[in-house]
Protein backbone atom coordinates (compact mmCIF):
# COMPACT_ATOMS: atom_id res chain seq x y z
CA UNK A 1 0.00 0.00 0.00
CA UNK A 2 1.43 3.30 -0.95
CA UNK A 3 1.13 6.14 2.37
CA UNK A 4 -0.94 8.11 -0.08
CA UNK A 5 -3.63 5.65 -0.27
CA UNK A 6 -3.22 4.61 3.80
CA UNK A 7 -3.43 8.74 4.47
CA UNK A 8 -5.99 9.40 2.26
CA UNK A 9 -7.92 6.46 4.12
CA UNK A 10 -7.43 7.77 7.10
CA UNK A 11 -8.55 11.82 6.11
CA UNK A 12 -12.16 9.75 4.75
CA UNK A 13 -12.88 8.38 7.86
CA UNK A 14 -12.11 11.49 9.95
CA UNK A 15 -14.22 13.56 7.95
CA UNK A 16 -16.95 10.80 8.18
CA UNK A 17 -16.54 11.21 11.91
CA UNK A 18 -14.35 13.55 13.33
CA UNK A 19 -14.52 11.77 16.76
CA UNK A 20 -12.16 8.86 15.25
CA UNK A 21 -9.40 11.49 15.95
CA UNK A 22 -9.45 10.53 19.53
CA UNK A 23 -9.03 7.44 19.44
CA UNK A 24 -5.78 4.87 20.13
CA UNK A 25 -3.94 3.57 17.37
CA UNK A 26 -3.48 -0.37 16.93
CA UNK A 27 -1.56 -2.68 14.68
CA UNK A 28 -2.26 -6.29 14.34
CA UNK A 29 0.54 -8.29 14.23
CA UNK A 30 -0.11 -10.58 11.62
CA UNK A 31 -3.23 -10.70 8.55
CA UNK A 32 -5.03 -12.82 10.89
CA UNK A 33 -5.39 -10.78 13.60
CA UNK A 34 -4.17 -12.96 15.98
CA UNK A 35 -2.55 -10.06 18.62
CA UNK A 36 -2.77 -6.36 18.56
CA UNK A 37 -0.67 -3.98 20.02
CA UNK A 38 -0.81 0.17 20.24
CA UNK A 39 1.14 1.97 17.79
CA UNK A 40 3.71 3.85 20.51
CA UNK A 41 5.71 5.59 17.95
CA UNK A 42 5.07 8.72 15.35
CA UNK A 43 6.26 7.10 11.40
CA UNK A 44 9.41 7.56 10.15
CA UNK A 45 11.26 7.04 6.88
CA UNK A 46 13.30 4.01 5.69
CA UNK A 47 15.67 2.65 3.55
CA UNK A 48 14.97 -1.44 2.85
CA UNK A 49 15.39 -3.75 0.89
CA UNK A 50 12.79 -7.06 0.06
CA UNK A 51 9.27 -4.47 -0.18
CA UNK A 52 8.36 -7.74 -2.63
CA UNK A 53 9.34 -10.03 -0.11
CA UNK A 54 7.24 -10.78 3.58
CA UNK A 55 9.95 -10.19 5.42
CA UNK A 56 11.79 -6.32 4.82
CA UNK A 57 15.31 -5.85 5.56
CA UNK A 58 15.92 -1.74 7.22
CA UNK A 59 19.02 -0.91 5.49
CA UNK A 60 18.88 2.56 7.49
CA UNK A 61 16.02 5.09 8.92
CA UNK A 62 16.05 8.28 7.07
CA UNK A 63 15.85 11.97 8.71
CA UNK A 64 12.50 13.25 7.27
CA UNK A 65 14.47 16.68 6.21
CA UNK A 66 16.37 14.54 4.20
CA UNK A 67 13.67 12.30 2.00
CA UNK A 68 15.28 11.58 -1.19
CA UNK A 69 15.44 8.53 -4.09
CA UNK A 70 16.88 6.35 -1.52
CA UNK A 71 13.74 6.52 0.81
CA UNK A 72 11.78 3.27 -0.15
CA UNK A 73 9.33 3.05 3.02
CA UNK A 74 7.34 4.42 5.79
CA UNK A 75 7.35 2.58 8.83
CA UNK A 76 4.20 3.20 11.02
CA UNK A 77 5.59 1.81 14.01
């Protein structure tokens, strides 16, 4: 999913509701949902390589002042 798509989600629903706002942020852990845990940290920017691959290997995180062609990700948590 491209953060685009994932924001522009995320803006539909809060103007659907603007009381979603105030609510906590969860992640499921795996396409099952078999746990869930609370997103505890703002996103940042990553270098990685595998985005075809299920597992992603975080060559480096990126300042977000310095986003350029070697950004690949965003990492939510």
């Amino acid at each position: 999913m491209k953060a685009k798509d994932y924001v522009n989600n995320l803006v539909e629903m809060l103007k659907k509701d603007p009381q979603i706002g105030e609510l906590e942020v969860i992640y499921s852990q795996d396409d099952e949902g078999n746990s869930y845990q609370k997103v505890n940290f703002h996103a940042c920017l990553l270098k990685t390589k595998g985005l075809k691959n299920q597992y992603i290997d975080v060559e480096i995180q990126i300042d977000e002042d310095e986003i350029d062609k070697n950004t690949t990700a965003l990492c939510i948590n």
